[in-house]
Protein backbone atom coordinates (compact mmCIF):
# COMPACT_ATOMS: atom_id res chain seq x y z
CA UNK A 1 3.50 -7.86 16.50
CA UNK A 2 1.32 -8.51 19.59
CA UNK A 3 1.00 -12.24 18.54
CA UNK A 4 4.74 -12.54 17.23
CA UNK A 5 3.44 -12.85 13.86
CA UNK A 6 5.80 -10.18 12.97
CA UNK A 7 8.86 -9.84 15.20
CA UNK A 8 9.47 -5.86 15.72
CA UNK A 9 8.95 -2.77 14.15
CA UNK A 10 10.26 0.83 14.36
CA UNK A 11 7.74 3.19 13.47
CA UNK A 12 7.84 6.88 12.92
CA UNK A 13 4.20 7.73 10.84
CA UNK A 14 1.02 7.07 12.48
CA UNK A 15 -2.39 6.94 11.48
CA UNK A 16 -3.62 9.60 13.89
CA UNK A 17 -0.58 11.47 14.16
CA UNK A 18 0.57 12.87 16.78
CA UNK A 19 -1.15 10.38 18.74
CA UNK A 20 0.04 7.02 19.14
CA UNK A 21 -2.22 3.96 19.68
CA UNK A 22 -1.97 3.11 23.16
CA UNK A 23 -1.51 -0.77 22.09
CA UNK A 24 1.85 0.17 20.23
CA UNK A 25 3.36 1.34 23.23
CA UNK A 26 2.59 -1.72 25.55
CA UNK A 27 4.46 -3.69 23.08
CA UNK A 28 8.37 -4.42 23.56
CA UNK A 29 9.07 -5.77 20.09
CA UNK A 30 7.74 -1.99 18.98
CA UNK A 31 10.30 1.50 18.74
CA UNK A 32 8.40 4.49 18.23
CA UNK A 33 10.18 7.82 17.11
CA UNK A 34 8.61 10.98 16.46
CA UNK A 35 7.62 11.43 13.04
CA UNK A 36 11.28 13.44 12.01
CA UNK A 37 13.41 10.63 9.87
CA UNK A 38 13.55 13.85 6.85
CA UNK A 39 14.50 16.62 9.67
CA UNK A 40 18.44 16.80 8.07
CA UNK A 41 19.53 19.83 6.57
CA UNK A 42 20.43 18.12 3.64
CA UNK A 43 16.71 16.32 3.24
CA UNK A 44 15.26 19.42 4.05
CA UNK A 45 17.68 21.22 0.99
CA UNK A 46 16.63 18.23 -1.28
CA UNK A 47 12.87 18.66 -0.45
CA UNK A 48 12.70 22.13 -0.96
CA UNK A 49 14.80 22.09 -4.11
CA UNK A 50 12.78 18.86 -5.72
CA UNK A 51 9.45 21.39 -4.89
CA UNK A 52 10.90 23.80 -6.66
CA UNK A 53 11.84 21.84 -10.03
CA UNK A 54 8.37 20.25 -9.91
CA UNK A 55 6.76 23.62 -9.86
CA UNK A 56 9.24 25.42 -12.12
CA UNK A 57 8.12 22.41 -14.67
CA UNK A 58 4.65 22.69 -14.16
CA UNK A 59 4.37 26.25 -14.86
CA UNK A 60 6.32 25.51 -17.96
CA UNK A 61 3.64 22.91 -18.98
CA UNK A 62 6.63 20.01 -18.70
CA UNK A 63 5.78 17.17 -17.01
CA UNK A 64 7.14 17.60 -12.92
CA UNK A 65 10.31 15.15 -12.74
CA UNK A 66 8.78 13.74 -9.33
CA UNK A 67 5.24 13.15 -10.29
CA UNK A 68 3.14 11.23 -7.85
CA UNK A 69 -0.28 11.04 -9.90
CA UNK A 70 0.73 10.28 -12.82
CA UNK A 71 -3.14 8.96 -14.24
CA UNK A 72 -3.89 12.89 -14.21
CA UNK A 73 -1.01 13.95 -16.09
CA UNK A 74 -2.27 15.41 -19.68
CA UNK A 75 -6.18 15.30 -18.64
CA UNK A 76 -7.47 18.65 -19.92
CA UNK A 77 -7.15 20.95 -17.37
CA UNK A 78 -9.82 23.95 -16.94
């Protein structure tokens, strides 16, 4: 961004959060929000309900619907 390589960015996730590397806010081409793009009432409902069907599944031995890691899945657990 600082060489125009890539023309703008919005970014709201950084790699030290909550701090913010000083170069990114020199830059023009750059908007920075605060890390809050899933703070909706109806994310937040989704989130918590999609937590709840993933444990509700695991307990069940069922595979979670939302799986991230799915190399572990069926590795015998101890």
């Amino acid at each position: 961004m600082k060489s125009g390589v890539i023309a703008g960015a919005a970014l709201d996730v950084f790699e030290h959060e909550p701090l913010v590397h000083p170069e990114l806010l020199k830059l023009d081409n750059v908007v920075l929000t605060p890390h809050t793009a899933s703070a909706t009432i109806e994310t937040r409902s989704k989130m918590a309900t999609m937590a709840a069907e993933n444990l509700i599944a695991g307990l069940a031995g069922q595979r979670p619907p939302n799986l991230v890691n799915t190399e572990v899945w069926g590795k015998q657990r101890t």
